[in-house]
Protein backbone atom coordinates (compact mmCIF):
# COMPACT_ATOMS: atom_id res chain seq x y z
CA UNK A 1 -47.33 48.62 -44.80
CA UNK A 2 -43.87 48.90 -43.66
CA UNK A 3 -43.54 45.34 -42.63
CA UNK A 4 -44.12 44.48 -46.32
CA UNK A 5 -41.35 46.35 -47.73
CA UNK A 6 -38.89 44.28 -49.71
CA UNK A 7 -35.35 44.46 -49.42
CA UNK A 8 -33.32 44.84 -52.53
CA UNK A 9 -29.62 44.72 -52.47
CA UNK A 10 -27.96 46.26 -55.95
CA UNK A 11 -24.65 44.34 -57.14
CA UNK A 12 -22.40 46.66 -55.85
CA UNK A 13 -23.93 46.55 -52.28
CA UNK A 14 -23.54 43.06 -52.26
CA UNK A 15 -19.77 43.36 -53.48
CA UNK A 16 -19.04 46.37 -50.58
CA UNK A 17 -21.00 44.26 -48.38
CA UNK A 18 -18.94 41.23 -48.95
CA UNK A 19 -15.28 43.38 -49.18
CA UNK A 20 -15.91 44.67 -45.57
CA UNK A 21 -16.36 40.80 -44.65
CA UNK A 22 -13.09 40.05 -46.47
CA UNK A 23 -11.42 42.40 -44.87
CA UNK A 24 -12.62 41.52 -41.36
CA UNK A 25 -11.65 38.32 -41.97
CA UNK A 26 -8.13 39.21 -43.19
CA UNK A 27 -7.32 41.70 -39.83
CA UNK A 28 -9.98 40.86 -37.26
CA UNK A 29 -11.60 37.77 -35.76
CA UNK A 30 -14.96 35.87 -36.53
CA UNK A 31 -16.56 37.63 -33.74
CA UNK A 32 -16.07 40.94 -35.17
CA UNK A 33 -17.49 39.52 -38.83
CA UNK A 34 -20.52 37.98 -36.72
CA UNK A 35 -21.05 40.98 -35.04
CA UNK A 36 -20.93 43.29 -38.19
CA UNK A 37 -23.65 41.26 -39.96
CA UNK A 38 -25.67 41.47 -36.35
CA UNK A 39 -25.89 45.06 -36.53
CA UNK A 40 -26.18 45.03 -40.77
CA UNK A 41 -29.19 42.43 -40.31
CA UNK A 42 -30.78 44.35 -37.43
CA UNK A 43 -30.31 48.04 -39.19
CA UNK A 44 -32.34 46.20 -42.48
CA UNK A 45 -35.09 45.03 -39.92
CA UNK A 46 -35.59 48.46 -38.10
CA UNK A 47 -35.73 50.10 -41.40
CA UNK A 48 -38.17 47.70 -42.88
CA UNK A 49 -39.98 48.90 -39.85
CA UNK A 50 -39.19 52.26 -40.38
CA UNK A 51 -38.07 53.61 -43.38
CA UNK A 52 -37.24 56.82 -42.73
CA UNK A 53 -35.34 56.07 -39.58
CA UNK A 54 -31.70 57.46 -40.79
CA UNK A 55 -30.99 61.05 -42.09
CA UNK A 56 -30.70 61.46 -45.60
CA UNK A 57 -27.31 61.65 -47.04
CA UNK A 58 -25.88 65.24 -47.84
CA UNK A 59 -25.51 64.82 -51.55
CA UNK A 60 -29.11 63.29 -52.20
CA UNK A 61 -32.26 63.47 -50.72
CA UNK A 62 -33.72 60.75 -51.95
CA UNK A 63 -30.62 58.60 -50.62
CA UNK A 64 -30.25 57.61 -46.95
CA UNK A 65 -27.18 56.76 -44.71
CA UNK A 66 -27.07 54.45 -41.85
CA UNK A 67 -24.00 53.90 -39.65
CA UNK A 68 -23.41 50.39 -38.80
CA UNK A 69 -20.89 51.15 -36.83
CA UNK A 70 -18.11 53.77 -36.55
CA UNK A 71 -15.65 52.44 -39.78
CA UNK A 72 -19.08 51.73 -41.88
CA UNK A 73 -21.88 53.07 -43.47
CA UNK A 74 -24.76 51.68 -45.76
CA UNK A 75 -26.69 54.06 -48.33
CA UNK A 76 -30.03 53.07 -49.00
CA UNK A 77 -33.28 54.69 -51.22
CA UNK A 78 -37.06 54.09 -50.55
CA UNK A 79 -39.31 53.44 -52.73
CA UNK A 80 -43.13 53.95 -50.94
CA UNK A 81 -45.21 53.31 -53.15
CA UNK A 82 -43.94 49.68 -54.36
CA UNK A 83 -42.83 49.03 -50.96
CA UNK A 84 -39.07 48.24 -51.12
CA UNK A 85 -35.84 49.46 -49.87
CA UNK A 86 -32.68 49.36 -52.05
CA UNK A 87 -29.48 48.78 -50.61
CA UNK A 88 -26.99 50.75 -52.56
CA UNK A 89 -23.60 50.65 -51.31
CA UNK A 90 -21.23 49.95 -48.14
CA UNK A 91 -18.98 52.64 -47.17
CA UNK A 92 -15.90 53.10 -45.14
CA UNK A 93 -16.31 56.00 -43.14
CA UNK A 94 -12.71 56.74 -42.66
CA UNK A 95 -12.29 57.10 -46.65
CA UNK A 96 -12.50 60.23 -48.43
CA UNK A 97 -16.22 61.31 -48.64
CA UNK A 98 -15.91 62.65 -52.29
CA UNK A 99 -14.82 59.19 -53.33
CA UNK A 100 -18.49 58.02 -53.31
CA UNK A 101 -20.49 56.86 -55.96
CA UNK A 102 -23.98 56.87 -55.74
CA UNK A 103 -24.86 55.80 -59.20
């Protein structure tokens, strides 16, 4: 069953997703942008595999939180019984934790 699961990403993980790129291209080199989506891509596959993997986040239950690396986060929600993960948001870990929005 958990091979099955779909992947949705929601607009404003695909807009995080793509300002953490930006800004890794702006200060870093292509090897840390390739890297980055390595460890994105392969996080998605293991929790396709296993949704449950990461700890849920401390605000929501429902809402999980894995660390790509140790400057970003994804939050993600599970959805069982039609089989699909939702990709919520990117996060910076070094910005304030109250600034986000899990709506």
């Amino acid at each position: 069953m958990a091979y099955k699961m779909e992947v949705i990403w929601s607009a404003k993980a695909r807009i995080t997703y793509f300002k953490v790129l930006d800004y890794l291209a702006q200060n870093w080199t292509k090897r840390e942008i390739l890297t980055f989506s390595q460890k994105t891509d392969a996080i998605i596959r293991a929790i396709k595999k296993n949704p449950g993997i990461y700890a849920s986040s401390s605000k929501r239950d429902n809402i999980r939180r894995a660390i790509i690396d140790k400057n970003n986060s994804f939050f993600y929600a599970v959805d069982k019984k039609h089989e699909k993960i939702f990709l919520l948001t990117f996060f910076d870990n070094r910005q304030n934790p109250e600034s986000l929005k899990l709506d």
